[in-house]
Structures are given as C-alpha cells and as structure tokens.
N, C-alpha and C. Protein backbone atom coordinates (compact mmCIF):
# COMPACT_ATOMS: atom_id res chain seq x y z
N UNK A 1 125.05 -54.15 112.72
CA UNK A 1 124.83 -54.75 114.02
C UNK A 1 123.34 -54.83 114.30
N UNK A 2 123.13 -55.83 114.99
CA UNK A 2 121.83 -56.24 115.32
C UNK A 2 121.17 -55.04 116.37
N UNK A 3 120.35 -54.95 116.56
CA UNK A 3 119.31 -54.28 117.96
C UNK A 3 118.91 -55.10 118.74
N UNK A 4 119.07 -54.61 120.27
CA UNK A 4 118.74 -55.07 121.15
C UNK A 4 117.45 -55.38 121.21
N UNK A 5 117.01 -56.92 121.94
CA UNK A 5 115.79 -57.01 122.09
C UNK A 5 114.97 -56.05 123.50
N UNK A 6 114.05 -55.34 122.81
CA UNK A 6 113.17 -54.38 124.16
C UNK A 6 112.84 -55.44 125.18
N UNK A 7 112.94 -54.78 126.00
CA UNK A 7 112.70 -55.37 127.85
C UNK A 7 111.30 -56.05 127.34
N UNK A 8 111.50 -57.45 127.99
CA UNK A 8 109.62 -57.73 128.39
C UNK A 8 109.72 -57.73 129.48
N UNK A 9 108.53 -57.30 130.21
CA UNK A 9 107.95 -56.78 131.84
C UNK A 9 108.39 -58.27 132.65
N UNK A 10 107.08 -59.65 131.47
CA UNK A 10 106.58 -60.71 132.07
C UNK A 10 106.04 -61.55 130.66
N UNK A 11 107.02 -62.81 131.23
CA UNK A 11 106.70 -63.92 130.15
C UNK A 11 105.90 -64.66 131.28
N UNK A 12 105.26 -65.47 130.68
CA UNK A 12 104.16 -66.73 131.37
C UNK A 12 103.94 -67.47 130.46
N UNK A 13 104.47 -68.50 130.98
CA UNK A 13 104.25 -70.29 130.21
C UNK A 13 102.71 -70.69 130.99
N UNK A 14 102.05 -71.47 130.38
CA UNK A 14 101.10 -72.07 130.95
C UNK A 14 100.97 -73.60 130.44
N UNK A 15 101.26 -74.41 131.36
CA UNK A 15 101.22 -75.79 131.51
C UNK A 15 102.38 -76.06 131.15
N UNK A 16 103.85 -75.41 130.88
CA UNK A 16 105.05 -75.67 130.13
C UNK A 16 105.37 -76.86 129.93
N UNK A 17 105.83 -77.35 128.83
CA UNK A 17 106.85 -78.62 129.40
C UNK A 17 107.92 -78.66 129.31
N UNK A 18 108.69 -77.32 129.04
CA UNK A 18 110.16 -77.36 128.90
C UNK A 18 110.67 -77.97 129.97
N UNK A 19 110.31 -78.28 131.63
CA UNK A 19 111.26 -78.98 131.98
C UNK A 19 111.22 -80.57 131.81
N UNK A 20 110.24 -81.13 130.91
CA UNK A 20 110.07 -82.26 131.01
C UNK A 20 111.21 -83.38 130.33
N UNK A 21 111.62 -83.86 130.95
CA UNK A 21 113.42 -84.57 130.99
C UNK A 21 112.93 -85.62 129.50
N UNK A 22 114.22 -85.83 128.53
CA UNK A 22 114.44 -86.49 127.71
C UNK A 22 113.10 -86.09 126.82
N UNK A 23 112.17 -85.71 127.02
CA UNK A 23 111.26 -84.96 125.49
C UNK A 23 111.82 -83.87 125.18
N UNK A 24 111.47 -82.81 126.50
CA UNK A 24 111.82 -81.57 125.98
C UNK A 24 113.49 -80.62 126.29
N UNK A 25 113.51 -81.14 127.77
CA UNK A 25 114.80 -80.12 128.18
C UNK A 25 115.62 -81.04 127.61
N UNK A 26 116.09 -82.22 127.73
CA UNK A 26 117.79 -82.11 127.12
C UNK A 26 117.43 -82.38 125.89
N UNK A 27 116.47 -81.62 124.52
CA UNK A 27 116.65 -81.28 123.38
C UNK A 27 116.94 -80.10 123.26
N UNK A 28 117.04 -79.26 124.40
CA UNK A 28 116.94 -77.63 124.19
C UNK A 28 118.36 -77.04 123.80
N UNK A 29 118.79 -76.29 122.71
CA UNK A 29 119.65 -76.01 122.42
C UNK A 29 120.41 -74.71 123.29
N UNK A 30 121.38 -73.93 123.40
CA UNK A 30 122.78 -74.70 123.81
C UNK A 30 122.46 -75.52 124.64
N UNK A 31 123.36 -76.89 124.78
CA UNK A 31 123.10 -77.81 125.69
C UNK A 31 124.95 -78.34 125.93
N UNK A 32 125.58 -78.12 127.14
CA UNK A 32 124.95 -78.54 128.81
C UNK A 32 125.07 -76.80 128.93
N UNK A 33 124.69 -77.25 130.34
CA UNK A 33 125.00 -75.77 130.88
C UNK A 33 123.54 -75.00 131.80
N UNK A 34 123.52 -74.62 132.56
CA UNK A 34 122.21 -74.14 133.66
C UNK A 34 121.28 -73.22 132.56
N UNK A 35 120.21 -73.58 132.67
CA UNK A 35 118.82 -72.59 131.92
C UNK A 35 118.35 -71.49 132.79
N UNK A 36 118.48 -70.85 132.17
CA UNK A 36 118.24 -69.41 132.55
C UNK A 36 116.58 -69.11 132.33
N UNK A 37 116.31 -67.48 132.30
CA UNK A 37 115.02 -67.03 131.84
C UNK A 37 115.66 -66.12 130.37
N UNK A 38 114.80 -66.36 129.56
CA UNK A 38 115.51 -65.68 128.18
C UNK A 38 115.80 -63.75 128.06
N UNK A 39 116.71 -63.47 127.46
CA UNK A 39 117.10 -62.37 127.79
C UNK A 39 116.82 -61.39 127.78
N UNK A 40 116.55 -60.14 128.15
CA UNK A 40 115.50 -59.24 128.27
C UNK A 40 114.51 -59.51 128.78
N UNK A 41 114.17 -60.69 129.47
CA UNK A 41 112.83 -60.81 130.67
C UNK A 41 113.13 -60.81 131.99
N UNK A 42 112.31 -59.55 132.41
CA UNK A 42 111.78 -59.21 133.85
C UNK A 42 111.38 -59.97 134.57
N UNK A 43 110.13 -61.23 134.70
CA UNK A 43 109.49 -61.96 135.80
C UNK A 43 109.56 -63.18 134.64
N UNK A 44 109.50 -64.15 134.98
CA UNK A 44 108.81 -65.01 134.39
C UNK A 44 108.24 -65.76 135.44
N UNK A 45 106.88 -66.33 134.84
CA UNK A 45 105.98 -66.86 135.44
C UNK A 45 105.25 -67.85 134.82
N UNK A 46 105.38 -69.29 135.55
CA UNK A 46 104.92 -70.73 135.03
C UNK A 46 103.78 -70.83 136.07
N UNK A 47 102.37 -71.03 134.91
CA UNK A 47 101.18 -71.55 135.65
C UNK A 47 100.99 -73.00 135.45
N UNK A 48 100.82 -74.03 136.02
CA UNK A 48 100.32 -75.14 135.99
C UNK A 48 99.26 -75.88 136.55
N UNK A 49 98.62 -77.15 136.13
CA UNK A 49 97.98 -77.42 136.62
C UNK A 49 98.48 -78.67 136.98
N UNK A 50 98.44 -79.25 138.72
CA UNK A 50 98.81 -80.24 138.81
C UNK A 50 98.84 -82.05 138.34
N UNK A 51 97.24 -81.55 137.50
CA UNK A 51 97.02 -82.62 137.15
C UNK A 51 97.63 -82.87 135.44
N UNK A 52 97.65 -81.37 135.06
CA UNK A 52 98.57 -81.78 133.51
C UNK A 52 99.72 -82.88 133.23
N UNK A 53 99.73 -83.79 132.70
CA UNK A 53 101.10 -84.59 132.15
C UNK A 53 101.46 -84.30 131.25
N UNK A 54 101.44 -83.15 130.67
CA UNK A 54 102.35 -82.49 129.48
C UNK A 54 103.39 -81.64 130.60
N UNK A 55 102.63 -80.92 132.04
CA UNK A 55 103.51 -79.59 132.37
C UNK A 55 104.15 -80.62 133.56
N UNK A 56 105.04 -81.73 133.46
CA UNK A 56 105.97 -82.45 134.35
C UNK A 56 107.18 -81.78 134.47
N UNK A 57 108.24 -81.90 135.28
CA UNK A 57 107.66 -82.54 136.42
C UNK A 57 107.12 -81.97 137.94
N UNK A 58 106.76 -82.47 138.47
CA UNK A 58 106.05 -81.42 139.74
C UNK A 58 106.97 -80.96 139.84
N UNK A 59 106.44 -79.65 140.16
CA UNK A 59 107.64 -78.35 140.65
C UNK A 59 107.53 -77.50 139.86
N UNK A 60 107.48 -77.89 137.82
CA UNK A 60 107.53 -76.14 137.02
C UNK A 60 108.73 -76.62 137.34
N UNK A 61 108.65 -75.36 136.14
CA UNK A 61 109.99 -74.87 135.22
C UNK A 61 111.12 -74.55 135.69
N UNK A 62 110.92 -74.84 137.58
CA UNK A 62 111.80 -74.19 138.17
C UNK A 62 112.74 -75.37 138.38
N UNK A 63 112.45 -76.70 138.87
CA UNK A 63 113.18 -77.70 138.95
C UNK A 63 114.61 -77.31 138.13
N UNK A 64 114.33 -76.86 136.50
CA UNK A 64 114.82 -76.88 135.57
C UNK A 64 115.90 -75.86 135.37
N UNK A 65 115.25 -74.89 135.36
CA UNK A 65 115.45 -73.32 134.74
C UNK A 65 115.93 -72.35 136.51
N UNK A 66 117.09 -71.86 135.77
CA UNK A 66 117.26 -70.90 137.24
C UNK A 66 116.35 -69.23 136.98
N UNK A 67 116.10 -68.49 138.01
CA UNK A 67 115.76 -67.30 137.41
C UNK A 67 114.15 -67.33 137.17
N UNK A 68 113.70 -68.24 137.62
CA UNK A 68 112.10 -68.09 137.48
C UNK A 68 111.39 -67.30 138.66
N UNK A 69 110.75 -66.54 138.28
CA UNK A 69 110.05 -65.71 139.30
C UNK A 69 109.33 -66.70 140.43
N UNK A 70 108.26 -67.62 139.75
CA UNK A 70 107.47 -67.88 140.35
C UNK A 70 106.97 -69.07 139.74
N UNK A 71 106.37 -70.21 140.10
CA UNK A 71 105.48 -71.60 139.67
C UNK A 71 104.23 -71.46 140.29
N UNK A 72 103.32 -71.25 139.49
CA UNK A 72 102.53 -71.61 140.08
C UNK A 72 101.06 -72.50 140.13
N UNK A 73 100.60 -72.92 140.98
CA UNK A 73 99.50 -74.42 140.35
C UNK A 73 98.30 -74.17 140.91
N UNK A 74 96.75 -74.62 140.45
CA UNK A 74 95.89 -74.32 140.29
C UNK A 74 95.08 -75.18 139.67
N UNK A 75 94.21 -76.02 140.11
CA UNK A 75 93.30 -77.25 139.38
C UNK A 75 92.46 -76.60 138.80
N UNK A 76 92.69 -76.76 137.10
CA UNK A 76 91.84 -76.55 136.05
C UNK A 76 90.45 -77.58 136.42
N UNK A 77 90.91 -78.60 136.17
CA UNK A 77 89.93 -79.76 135.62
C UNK A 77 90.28 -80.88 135.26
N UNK A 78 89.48 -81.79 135.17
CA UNK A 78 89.88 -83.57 135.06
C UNK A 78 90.01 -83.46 133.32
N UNK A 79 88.97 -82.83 132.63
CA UNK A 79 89.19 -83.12 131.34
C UNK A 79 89.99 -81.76 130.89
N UNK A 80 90.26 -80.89 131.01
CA UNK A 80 90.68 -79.39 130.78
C UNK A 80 92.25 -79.22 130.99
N UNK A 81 92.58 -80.01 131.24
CA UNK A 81 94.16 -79.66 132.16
C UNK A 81 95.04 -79.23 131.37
N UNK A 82 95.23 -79.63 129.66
CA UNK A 82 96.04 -78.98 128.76
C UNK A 82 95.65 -77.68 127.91
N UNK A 83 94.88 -77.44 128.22
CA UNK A 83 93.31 -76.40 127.12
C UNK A 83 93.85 -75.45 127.55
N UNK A 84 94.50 -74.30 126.30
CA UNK A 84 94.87 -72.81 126.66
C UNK A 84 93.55 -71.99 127.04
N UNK A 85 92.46 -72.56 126.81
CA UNK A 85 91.65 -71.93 126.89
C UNK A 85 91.22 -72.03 128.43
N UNK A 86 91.76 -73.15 128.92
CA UNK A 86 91.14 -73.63 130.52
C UNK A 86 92.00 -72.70 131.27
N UNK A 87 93.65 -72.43 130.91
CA UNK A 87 94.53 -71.73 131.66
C UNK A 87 94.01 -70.45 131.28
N UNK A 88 93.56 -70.06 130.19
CA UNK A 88 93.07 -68.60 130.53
C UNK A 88 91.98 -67.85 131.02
N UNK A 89 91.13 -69.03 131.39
CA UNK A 89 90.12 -68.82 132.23
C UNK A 89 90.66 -68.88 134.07
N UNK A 90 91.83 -69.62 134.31
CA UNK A 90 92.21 -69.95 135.73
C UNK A 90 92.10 -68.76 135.95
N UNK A 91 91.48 -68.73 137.71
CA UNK A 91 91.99 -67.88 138.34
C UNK A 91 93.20 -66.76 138.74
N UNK A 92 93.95 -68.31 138.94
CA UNK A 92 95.48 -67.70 138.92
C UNK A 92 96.32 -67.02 138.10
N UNK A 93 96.11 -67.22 136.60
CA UNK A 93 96.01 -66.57 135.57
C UNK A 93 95.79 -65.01 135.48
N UNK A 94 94.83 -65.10 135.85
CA UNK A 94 93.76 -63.90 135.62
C UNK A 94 94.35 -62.89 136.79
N UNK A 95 95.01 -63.39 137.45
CA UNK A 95 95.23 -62.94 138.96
C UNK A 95 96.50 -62.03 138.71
N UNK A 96 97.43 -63.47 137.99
CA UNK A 96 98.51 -62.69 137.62
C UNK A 96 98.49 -61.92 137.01
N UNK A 97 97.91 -61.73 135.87
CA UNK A 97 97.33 -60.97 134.67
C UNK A 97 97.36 -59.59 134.82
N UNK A 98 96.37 -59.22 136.23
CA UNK A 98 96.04 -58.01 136.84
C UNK A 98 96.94 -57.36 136.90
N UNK A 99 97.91 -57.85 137.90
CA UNK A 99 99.00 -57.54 138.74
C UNK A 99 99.71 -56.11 137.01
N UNK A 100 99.36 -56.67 135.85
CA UNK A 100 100.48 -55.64 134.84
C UNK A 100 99.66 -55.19 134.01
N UNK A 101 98.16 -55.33 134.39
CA UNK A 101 96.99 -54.37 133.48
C UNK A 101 96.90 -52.73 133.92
C-alpha cells in the first residue's frame, strides 16, 4: 500500500491558468465534476496580476476551483505580468510569504 501524502500548510499558484476555459480547465483530468484544492492542502492561495492574460479569467482560480483560500491581485507591471520572477518580487507575495516564515 501506498503512503499518505504529508499535509502541505500552503500551496500558491502565481498567475495560474488553470481556470482558463477550453486551454486549460476542461483538459484537466478527472473531468466533469467540481475542482477542488488537491489533497492534503491546508490554504491555497492564487496571486495574480490583473493585467496577466495567461492568469484568466478575472476572479482566479476561484471562479473555477471550490476550496480556495484566497485570490489575490496586485499590479506587477505592463511588461512583467507573466515573470516568476516579477511575482516573487510582489508585494503581496512576499506578504503572504511571511504570514508561514
């Protein structure tokens, strides 16, 4: 028998596009049926930036997915908006970040 996967505290997507209709969510396997947060996670937490068109559609992951802690948005930048490196500089990021340092 397999082992349980250990608790995570806190997942965080940044710029997600899992809810983004006909690219990403209805390829997501099992399919139909309500999206959850994956198992063994505590908070999950979607940062976006409003101006990203990868992280559609307004709203985060939540439109999508039941069980999300929190969405939340924060203007990176005009040229920056997909750059892991821009979301890990955000504020909001960093903010959340704290909150489990």
């Amino acid at each position: 028998m397999g082992r349980a996967a250990p608790p995570i505290e806190l997942l965080i997507t940044l710029g997600s596009p899992l809810a983004m209709p006909h690219l990403v969510f209805d390829r997501l396997a099992p399919h139909p049926g309500p999206r959850r947060k994956p198992p063994g996670v505590n908070q999950w937490i979607n940062i976006t930036d409003p101006g990203d068109i990868i992280a559609i559609p307004a709203g985060g992951v939540r439109t999508r997915f039941a069980e999300v802690t929190s969405d939340l948005s924060n203007a990176i930048g005009a040229f920056d908006f997909h750059r892991s490196t821009a979301y890990l500089k955000n504020a909001v990021t960093a903010a959340t970040l704290t909150a489990y340092l």
